[in-house]
C-alpha atoms as a PDB file:
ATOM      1  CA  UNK A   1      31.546  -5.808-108.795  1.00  0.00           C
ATOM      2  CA  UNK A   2      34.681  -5.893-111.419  1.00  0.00           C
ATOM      3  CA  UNK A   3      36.906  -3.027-111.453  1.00  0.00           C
ATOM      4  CA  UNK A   4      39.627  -1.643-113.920  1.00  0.00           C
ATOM      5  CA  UNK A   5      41.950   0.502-112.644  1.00  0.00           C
ATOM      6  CA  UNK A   6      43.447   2.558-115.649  1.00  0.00           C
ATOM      7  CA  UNK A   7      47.074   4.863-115.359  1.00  0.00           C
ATOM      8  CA  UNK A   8      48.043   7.022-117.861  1.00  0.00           C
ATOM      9  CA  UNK A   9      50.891   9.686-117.950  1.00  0.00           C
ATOM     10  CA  UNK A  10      51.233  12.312-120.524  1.00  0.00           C
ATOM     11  CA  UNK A  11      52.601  15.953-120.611  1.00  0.00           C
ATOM     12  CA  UNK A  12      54.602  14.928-117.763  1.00  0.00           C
ATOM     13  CA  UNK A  13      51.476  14.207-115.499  1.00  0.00           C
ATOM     14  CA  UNK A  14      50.144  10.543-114.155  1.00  0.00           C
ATOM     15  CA  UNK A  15      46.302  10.719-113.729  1.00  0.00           C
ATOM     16  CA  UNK A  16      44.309   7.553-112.964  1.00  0.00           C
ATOM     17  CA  UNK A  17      40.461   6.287-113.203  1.00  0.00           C
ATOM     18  CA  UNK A  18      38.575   3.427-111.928  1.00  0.00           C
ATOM     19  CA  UNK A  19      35.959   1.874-113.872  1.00  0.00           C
ATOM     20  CA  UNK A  20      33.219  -0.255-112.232  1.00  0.00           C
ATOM     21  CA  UNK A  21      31.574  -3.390-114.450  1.00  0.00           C
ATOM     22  CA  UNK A  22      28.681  -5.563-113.267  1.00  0.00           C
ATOM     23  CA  UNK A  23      30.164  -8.691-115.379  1.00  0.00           C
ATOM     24  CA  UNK A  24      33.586  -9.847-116.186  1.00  0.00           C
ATOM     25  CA  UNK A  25      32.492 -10.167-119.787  1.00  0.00           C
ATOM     26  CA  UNK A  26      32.608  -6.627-119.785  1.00  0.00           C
ATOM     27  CA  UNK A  27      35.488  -5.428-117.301  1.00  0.00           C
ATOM     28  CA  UNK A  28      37.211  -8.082-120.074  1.00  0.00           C
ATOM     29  CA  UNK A  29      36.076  -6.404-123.126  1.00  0.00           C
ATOM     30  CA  UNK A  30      37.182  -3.386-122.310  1.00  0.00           C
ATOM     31  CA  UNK A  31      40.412  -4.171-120.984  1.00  0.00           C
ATOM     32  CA  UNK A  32      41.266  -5.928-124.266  1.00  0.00           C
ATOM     33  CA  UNK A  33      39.905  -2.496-126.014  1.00  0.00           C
ATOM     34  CA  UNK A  34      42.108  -0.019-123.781  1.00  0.00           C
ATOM     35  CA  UNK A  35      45.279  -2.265-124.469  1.00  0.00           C
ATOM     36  CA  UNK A  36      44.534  -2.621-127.828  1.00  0.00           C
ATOM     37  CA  UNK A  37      44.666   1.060-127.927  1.00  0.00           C
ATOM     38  CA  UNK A  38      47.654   1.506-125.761  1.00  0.00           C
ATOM     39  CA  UNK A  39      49.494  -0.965-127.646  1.00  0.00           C
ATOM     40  CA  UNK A  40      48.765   0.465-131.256  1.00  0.00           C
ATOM     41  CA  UNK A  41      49.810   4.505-130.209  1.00  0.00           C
ATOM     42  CA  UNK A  42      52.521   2.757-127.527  1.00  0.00           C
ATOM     43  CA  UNK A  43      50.728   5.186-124.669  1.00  0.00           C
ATOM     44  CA  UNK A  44      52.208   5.030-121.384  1.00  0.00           C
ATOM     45  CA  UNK A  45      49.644   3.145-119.529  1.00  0.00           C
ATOM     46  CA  UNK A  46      48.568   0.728-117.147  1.00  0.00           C
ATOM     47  CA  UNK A  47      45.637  -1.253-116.979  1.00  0.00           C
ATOM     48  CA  UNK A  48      44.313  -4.000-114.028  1.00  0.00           C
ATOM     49  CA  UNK A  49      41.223  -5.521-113.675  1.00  0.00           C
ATOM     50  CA  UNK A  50      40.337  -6.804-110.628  1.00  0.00           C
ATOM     51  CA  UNK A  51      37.393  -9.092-109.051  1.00  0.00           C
ATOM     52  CA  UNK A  52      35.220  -8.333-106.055  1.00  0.00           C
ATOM     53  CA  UNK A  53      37.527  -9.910-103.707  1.00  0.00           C
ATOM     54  CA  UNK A  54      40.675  -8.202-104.931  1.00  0.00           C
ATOM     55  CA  UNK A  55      41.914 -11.074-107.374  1.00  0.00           C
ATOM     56  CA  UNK A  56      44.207  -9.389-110.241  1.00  0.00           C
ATOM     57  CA  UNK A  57      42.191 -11.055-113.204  1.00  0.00           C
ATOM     58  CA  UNK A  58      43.988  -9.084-116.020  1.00  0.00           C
ATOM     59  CA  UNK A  59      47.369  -6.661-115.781  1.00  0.00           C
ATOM     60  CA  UNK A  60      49.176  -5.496-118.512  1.00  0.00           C
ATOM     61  CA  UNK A  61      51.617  -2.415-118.892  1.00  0.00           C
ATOM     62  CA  UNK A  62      52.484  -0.396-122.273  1.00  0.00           C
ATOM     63  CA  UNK A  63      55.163   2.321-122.657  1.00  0.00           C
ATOM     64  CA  UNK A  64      58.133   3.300-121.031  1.00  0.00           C
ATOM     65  CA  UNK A  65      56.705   5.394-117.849  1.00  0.00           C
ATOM     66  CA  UNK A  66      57.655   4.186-114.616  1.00  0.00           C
ATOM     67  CA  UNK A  67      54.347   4.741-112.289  1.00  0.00           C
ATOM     68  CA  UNK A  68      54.451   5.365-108.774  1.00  0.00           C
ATOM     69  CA  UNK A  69      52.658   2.656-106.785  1.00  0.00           C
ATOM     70  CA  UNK A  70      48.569   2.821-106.108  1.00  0.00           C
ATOM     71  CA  UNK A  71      46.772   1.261-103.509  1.00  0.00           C
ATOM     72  CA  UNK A  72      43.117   0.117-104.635  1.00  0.00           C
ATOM     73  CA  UNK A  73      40.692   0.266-101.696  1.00  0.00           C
ATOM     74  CA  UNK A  74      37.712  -1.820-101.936  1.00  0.00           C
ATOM     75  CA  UNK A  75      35.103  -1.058 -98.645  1.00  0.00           C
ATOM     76  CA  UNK A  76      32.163  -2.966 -98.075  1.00  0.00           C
ATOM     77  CA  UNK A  77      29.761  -1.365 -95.304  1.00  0.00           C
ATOM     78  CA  UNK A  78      26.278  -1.240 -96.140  1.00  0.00           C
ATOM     79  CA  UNK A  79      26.910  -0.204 -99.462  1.00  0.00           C
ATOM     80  CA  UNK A  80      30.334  -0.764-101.365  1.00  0.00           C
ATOM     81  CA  UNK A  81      33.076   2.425-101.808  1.00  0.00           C
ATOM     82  CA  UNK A  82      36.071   1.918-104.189  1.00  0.00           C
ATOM     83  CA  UNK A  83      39.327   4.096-104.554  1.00  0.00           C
ATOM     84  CA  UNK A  84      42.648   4.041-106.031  1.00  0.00           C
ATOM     85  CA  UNK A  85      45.230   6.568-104.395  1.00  0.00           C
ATOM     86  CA  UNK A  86      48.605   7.588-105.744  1.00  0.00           C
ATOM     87  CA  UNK A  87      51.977   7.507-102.984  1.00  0.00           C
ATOM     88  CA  UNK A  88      55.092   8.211-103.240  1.00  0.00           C
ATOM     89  CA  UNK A  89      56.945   5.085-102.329  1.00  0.00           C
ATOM     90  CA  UNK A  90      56.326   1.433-101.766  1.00  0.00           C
ATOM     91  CA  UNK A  91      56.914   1.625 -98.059  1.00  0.00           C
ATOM     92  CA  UNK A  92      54.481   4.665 -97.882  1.00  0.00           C
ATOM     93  CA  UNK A  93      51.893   2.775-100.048  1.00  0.00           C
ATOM     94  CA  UNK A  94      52.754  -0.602 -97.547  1.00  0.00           C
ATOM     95  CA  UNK A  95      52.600   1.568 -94.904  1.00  0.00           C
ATOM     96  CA  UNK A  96      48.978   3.132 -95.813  1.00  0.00           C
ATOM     97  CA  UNK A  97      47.999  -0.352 -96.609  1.00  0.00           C
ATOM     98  CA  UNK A  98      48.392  -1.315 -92.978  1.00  0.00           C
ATOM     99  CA  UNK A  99      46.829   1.250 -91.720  1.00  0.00           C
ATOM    100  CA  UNK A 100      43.532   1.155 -93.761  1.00  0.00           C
ATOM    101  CA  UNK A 101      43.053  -2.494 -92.595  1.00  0.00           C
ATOM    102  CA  UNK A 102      43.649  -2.073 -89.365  1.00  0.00           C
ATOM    103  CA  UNK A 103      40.910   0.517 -88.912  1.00  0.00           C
ATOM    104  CA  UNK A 104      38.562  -1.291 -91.261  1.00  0.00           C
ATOM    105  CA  UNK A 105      38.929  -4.331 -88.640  1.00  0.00           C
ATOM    106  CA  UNK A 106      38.536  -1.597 -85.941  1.00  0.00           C
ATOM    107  CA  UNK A 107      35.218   0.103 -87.864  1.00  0.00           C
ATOM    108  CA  UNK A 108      32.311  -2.119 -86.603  1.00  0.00           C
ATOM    109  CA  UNK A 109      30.582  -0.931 -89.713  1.00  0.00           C
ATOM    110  CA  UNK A 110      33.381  -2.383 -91.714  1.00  0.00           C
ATOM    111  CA  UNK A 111      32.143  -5.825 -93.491  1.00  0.00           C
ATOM    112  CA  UNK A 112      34.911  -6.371 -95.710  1.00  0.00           C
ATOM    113  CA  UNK A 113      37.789  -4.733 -96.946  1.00  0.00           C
ATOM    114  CA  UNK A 114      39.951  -5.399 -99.967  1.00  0.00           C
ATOM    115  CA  UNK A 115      43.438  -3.806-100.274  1.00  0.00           C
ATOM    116  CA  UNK A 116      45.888  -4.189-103.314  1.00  0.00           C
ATOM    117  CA  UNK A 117      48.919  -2.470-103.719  1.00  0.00           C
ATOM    118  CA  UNK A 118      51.062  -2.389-106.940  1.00  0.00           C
ATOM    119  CA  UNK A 119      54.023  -0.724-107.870  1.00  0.00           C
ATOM    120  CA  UNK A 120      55.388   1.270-110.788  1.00  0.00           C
ATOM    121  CA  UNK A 121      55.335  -1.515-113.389  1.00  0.00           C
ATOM    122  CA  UNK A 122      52.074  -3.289-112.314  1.00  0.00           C
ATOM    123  CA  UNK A 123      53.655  -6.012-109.308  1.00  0.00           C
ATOM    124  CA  UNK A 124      51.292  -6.407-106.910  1.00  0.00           C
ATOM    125  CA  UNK A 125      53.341  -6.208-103.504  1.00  0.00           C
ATOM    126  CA  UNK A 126      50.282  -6.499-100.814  1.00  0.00           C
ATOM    127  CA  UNK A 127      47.086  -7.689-100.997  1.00  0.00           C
ATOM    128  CA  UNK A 128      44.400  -8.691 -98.364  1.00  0.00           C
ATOM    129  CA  UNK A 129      40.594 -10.065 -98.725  1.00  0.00           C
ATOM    130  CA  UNK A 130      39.371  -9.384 -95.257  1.00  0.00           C
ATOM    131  CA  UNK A 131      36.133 -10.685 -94.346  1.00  0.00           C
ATOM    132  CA  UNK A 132      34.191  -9.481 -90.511  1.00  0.00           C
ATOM    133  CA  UNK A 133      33.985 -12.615 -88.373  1.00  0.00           C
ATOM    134  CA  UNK A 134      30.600 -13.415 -87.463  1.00  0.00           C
ATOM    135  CA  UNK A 135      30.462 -13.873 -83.583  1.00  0.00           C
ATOM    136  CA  UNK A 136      28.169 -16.354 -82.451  1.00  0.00           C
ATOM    137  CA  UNK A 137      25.645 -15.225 -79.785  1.00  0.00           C
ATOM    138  CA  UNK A 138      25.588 -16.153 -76.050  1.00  0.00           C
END
């Protein structure tokens, strides 16, 4: 599954959305779309597109707005749940990241778990592809 998360702030309000795509041809074409958009009407936006496994494929940021950071949650148990959540800081989103992979690791229904954090300006600053471990038996 390819993702774009999309930021936007106008009337002095940041809202977000995450948009799922079953092909990078698409999650592509429509990132080129949004920024051509952005671009043209210099909208204070940000737009990533990211890969099943977390990879940043395409980032790009228009405007002046400053965002605060996101961390995009990908969970994988027996069916896959995405989320992108706003926080305050960098150490609280670095903090959160922590804790969401430790008790994904901890969650024996956990598969895999995919954690990227970005800041204001679209830097990713953490990032993890974790994958369950697949005990042999005795």
């Amino acid at each position: 599954m390819f993702r774009l998360i999309e930021l936007s702030y106008s009337n002095e309000k940041e809202s977000q959305a995450l948009y799922p795509f079953e092909t990078k041809d698409a999650l592509e074409g429509e990132y080129e779309d949004k920024l051509g958009t952005n671009m043209l009407a210099n909208t204070d936006c940000i737009l990533i597109g990211v890969d099943n496994i977390g990879t940043v494929l395409f980032s790009a940021k228009t405007g002046t707005h400053e965002f605060a950071p996101r961390l995009y949650e990908a969970k994988y148990t027996t069916e896959e749940v995405a989320d992108v959540a706003k926080y305050d800081t960098v150490e609280i989103a670095s903090a959160r990241f922590h804790k969401k992979k430790g008790a994904a690791i901890k969650s024996a229904d956990c598969k895999q778990e995919v954690l990227v954090a970005f800041d204001g300006n679209a830097n990713v600053f953490e990032y993890c592809h974790w994958v369950r471990s697949i005990e042999p038996e005795a």
